[in-house]
PDB file of N, CA and C in Angstrom:
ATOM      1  N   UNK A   1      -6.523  -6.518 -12.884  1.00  0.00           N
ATOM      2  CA  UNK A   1      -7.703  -5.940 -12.279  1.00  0.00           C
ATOM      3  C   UNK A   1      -7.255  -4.845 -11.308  1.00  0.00           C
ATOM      4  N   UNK A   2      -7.785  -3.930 -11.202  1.00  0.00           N
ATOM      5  CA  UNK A   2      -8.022  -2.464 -10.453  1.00  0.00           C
ATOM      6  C   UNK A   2      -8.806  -2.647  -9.578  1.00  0.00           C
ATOM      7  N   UNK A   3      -9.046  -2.606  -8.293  1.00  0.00           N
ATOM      8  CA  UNK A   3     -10.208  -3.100  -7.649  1.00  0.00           C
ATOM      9  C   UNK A   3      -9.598  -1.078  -6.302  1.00  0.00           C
ATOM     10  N   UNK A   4      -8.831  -1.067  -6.382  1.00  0.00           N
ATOM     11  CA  UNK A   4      -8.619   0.333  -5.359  1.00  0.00           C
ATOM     12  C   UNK A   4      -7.970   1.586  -6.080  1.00  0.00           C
ATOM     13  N   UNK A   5      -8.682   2.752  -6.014  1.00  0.00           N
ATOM     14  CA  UNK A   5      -7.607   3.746  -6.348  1.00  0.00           C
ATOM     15  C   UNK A   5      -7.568   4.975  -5.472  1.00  0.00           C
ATOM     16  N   UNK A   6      -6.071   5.732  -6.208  1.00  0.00           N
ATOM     17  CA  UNK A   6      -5.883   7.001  -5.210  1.00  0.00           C
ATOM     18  C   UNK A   6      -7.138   7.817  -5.284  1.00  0.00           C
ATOM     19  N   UNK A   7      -7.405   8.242  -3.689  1.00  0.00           N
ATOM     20  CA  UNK A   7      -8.336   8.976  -4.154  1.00  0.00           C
ATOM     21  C   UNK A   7      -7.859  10.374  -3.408  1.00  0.00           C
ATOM     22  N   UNK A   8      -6.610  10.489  -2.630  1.00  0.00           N
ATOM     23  CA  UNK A   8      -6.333  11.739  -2.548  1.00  0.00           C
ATOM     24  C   UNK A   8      -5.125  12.008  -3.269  1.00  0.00           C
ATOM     25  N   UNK A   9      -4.386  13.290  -3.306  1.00  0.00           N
ATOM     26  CA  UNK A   9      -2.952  13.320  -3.920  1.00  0.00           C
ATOM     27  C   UNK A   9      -2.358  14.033  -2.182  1.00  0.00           C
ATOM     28  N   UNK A  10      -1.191  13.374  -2.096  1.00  0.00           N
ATOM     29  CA  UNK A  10      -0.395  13.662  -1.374  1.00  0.00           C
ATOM     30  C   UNK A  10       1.013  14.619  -1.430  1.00  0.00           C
ATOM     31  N   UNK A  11       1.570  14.489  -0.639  1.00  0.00           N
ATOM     32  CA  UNK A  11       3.055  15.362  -0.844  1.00  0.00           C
ATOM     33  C   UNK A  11       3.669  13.601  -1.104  1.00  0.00           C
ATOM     34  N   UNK A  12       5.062  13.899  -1.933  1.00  0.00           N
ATOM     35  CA  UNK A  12       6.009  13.073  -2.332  1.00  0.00           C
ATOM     36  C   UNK A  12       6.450  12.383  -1.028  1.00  0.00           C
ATOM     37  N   UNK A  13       6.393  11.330  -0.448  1.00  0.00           N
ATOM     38  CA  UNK A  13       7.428  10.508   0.230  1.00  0.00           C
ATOM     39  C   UNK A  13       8.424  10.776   0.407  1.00  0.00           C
ATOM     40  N   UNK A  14       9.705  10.745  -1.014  1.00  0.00           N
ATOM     41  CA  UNK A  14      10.571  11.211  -0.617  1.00  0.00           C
ATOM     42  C   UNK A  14      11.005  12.193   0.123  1.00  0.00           C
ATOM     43  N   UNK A  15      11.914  11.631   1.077  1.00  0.00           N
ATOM     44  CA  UNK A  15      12.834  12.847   2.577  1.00  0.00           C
ATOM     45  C   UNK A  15      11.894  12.630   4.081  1.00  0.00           C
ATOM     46  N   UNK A  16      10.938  11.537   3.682  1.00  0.00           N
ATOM     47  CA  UNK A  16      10.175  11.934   4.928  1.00  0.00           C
ATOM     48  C   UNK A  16      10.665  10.361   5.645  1.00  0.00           C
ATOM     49  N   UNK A  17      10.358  10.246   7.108  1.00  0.00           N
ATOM     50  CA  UNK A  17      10.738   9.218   7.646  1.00  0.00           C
ATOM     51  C   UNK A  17       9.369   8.399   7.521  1.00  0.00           C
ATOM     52  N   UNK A  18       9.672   6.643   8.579  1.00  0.00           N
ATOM     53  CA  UNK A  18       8.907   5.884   8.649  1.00  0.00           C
ATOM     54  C   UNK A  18       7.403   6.525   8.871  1.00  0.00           C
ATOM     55  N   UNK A  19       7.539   7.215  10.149  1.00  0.00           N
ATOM     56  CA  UNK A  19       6.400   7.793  10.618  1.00  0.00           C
ATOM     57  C   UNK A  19       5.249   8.831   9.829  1.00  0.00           C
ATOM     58  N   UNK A  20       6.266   9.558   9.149  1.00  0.00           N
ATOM     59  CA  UNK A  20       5.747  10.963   8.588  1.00  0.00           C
ATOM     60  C   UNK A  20       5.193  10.165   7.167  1.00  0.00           C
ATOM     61  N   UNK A  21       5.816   8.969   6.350  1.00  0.00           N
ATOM     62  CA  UNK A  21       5.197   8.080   5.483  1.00  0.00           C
ATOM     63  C   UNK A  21       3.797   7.560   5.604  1.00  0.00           C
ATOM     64  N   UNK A  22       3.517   6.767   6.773  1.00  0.00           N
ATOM     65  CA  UNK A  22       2.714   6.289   7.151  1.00  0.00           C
ATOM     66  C   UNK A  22       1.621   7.017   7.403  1.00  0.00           C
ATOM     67  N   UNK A  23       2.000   8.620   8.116  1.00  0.00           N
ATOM     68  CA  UNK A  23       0.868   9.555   8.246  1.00  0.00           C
ATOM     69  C   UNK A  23       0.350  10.059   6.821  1.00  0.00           C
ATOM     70  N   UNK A  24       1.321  10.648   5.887  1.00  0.00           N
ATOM     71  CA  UNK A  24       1.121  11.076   4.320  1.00  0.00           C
ATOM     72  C   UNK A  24       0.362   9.566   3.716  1.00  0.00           C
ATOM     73  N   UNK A  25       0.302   9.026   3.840  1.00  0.00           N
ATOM     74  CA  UNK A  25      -0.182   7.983   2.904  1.00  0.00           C
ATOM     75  C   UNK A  25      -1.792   7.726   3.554  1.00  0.00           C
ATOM     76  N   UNK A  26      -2.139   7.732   4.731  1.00  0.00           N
ATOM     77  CA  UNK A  26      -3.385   7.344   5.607  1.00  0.00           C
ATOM     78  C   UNK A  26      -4.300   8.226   4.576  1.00  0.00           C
ATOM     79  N   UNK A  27      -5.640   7.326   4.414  1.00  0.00           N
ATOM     80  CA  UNK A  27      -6.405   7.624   3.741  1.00  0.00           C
ATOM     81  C   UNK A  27      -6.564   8.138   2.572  1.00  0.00           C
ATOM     82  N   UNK A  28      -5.320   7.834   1.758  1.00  0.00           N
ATOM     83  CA  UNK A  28      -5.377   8.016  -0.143  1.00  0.00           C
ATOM     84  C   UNK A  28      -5.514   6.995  -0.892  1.00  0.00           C
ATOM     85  N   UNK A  29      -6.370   5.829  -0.598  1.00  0.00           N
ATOM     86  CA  UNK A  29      -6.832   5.115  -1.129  1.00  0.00           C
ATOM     87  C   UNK A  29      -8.224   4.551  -0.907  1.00  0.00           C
ATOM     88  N   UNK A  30      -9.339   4.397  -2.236  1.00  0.00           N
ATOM     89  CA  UNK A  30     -10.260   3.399  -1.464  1.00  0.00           C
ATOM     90  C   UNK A  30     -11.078   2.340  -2.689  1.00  0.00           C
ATOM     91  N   UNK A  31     -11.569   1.720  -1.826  1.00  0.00           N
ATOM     92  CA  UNK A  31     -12.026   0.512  -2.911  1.00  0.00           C
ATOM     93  C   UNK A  31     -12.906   1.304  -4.098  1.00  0.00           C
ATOM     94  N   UNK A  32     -12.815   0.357  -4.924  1.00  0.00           N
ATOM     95  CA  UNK A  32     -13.391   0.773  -6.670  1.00  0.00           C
ATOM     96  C   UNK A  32     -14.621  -0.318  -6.756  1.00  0.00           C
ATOM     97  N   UNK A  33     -14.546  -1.424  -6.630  1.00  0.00           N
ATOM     98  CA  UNK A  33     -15.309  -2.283  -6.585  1.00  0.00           C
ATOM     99  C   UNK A  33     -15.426  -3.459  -5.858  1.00  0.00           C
ATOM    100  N   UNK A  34     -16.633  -4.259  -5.172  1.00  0.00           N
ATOM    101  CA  UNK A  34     -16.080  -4.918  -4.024  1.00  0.00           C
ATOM    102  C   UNK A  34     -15.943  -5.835  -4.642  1.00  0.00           C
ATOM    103  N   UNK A  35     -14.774  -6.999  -3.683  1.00  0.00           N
ATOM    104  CA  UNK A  35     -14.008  -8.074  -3.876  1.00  0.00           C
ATOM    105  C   UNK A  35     -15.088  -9.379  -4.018  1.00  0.00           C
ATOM    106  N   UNK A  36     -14.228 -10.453  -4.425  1.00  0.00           N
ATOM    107  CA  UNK A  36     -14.769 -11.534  -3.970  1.00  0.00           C
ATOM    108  C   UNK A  36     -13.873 -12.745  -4.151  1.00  0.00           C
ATOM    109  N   UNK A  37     -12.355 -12.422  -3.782  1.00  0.00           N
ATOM    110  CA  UNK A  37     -11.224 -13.324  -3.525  1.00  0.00           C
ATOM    111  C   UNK A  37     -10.682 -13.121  -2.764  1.00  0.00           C
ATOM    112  N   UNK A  38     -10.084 -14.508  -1.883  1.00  0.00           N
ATOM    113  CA  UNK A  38      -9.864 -14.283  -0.669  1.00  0.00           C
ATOM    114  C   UNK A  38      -8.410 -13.727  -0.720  1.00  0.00           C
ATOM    115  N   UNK A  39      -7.561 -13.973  -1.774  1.00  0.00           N
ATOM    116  CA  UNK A  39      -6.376 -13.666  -1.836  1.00  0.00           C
ATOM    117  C   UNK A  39      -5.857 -12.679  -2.897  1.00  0.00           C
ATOM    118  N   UNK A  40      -5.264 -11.721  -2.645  1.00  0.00           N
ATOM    119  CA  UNK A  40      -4.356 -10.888  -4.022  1.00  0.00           C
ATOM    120  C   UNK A  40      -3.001 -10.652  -3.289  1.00  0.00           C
ATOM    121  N   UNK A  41      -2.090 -10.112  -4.570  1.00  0.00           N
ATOM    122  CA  UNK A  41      -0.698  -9.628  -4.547  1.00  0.00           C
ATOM    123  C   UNK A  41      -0.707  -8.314  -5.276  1.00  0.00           C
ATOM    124  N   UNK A  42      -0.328  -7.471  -4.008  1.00  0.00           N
ATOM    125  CA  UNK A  42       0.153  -6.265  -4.069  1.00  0.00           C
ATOM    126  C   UNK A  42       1.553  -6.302  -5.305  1.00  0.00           C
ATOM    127  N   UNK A  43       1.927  -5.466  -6.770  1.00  0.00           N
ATOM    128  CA  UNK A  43       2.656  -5.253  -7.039  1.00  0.00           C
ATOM    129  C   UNK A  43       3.402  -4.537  -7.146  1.00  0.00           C
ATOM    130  N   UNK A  44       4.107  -4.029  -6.299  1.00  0.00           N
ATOM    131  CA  UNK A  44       5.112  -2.581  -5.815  1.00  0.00           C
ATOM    132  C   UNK A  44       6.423  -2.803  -6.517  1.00  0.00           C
ATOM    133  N   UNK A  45       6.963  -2.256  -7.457  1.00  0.00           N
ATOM    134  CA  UNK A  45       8.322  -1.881  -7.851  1.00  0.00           C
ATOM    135  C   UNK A  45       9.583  -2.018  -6.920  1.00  0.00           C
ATOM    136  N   UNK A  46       9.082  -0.735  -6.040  1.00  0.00           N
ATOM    137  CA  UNK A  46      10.209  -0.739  -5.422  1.00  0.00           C
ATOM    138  C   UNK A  46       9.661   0.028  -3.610  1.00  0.00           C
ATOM    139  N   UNK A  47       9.725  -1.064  -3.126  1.00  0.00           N
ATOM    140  CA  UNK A  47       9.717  -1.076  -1.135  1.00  0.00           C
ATOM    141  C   UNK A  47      10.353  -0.084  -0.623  1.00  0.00           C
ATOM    142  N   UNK A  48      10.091   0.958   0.206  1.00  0.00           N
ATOM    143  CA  UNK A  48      10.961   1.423   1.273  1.00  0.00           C
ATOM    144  C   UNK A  48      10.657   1.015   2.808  1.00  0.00           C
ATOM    145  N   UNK A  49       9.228   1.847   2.984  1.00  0.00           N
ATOM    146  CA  UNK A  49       9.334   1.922   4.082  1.00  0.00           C
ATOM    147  C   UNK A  49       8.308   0.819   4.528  1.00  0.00           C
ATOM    148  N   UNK A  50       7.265   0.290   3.470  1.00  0.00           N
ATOM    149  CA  UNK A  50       6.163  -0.361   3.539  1.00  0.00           C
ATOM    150  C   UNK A  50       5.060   0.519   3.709  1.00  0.00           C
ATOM    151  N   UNK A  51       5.537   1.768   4.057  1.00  0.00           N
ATOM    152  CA  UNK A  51       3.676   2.372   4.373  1.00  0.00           C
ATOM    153  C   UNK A  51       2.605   2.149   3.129  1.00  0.00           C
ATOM    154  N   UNK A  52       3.091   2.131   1.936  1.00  0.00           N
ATOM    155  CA  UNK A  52       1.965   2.326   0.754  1.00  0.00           C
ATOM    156  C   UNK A  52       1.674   0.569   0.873  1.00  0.00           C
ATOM    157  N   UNK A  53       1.806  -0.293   0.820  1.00  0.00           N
ATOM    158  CA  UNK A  53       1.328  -1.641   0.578  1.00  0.00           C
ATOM    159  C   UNK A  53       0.591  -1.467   1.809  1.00  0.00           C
ATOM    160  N   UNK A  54       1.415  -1.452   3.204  1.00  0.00           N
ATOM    161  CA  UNK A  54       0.359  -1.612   4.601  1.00  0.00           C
ATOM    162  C   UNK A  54      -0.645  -0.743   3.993  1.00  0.00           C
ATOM    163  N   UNK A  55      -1.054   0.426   3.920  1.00  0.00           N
ATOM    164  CA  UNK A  55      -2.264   0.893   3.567  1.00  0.00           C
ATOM    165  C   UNK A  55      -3.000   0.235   2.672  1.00  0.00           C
ATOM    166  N   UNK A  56      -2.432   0.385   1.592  1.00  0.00           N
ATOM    167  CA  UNK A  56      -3.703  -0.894   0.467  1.00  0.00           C
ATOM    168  C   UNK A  56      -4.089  -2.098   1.306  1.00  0.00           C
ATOM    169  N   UNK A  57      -2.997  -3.063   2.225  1.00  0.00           N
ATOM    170  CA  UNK A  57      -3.418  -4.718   3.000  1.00  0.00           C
ATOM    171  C   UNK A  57      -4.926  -3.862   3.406  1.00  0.00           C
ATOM    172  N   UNK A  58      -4.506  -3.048   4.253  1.00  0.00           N
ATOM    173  CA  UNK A  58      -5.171  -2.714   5.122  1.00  0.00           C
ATOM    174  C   UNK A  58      -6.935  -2.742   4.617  1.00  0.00           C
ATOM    175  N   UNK A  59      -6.718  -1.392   3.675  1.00  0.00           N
ATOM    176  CA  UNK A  59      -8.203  -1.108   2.566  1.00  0.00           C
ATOM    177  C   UNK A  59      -8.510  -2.677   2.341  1.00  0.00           C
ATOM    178  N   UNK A  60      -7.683  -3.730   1.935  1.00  0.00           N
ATOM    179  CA  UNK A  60      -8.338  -4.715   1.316  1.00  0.00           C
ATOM    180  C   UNK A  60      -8.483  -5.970   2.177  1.00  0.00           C
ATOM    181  N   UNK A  61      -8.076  -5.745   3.150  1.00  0.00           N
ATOM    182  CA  UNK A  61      -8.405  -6.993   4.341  1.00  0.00           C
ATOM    183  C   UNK A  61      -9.829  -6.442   5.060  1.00  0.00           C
ATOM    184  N   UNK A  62     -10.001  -5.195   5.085  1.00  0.00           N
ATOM    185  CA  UNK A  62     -11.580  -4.755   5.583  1.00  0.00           C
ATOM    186  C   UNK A  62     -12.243  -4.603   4.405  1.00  0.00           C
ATOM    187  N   UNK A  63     -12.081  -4.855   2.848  1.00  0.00           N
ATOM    188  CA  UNK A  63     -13.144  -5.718   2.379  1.00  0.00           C
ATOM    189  C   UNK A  63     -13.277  -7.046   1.991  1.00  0.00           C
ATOM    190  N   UNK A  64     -12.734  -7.806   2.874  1.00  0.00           N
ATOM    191  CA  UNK A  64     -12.976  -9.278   2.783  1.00  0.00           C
ATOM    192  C   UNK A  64     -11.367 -10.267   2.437  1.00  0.00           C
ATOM    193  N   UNK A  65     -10.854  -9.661   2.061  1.00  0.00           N
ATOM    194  CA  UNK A  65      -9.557 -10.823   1.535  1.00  0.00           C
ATOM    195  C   UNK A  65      -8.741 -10.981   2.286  1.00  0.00           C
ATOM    196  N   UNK A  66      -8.542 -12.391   2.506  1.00  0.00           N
ATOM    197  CA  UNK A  66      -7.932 -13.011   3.896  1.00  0.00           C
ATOM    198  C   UNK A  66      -6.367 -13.170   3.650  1.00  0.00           C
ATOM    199  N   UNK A  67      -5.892 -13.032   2.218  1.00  0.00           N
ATOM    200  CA  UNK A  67      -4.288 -12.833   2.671  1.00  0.00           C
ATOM    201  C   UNK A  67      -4.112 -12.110   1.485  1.00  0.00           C
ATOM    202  N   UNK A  68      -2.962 -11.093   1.280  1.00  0.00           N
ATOM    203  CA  UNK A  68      -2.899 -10.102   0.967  1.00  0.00           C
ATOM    204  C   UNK A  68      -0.481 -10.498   0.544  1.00  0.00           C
ATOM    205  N   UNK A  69      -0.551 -10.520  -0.299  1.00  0.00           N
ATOM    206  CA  UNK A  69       1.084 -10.942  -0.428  1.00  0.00           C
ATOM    207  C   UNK A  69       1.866  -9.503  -1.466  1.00  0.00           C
ATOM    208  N   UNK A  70       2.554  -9.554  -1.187  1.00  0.00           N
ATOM    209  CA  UNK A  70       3.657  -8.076  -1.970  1.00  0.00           C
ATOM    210  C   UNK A  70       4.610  -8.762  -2.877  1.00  0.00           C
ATOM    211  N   UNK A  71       4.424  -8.457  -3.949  1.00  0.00           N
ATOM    212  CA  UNK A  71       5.776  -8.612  -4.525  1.00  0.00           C
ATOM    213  C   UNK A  71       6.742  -7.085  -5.289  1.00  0.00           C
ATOM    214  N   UNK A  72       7.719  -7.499  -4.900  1.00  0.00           N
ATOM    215  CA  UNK A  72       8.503  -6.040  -5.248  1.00  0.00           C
ATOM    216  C   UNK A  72       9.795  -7.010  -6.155  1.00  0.00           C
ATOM    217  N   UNK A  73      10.103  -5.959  -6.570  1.00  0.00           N
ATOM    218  CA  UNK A  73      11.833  -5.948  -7.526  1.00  0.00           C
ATOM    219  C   UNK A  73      12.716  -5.630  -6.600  1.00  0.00           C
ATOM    220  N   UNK A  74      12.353  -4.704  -5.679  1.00  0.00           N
ATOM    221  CA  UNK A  74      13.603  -4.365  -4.847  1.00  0.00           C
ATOM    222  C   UNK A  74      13.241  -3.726  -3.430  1.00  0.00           C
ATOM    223  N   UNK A  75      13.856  -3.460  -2.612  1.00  0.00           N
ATOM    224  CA  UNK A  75      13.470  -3.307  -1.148  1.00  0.00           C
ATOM    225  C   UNK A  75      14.674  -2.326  -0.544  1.00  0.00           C
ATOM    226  N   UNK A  76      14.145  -1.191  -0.397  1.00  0.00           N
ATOM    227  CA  UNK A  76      15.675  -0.506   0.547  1.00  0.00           C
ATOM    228  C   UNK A  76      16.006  -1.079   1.890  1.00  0.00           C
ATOM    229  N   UNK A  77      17.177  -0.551   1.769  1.00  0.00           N
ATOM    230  CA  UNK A  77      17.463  -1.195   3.556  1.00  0.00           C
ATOM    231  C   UNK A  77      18.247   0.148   3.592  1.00  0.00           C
ATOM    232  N   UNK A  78      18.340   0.221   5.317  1.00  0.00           N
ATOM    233  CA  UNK A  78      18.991   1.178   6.334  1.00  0.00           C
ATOM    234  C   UNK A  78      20.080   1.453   5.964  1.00  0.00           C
ATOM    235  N   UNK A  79      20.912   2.194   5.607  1.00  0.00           N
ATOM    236  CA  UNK A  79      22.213   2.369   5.827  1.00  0.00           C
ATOM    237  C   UNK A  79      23.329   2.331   7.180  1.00  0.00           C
ATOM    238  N   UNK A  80      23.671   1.778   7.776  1.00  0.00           N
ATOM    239  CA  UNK A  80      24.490   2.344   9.138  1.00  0.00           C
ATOM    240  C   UNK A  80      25.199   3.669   8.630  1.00  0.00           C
TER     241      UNK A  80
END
């Protein structure tokens, strides 16, 4: 089920930091049809920074669904 889609196009993520992610991603998504489960799982490929899932929780906890879970294949981490 599809219940949210992009509804703007953005610049690519890649090269940008935590912050500049989080700003590029704000408001390119919105609900398609309203919910009526309290729970879904986000399926993301592949994690960086989290901004794209926090945005979808976000869209879908203000229409009603009380827990919201991610599953990914893989997750970057920091380099030192």
């Amino acid at each position: 089920m599809q219940s949210v889609e992009r509804v703007r196009d953005t610049q690519s993520q890649t090269g940008l930091d935590r912050k500049q992610r989080r700003k590029n991603i704000r408001g390119d998504f919105d609900l398609v049809e309203p919910l009526s489960v309290p729970h879904i799982a986000i399926i993301d490929g592949f994690v960086t920074t989290t901004s794209t899932v926090n945005e979808l929780a976000c869209i879908l906890k203000s229409a009603g669904v009380r827990r919201v879970d991610v599953w990914s294949i893989a997750r970057a981490v920091k380099s030192d």
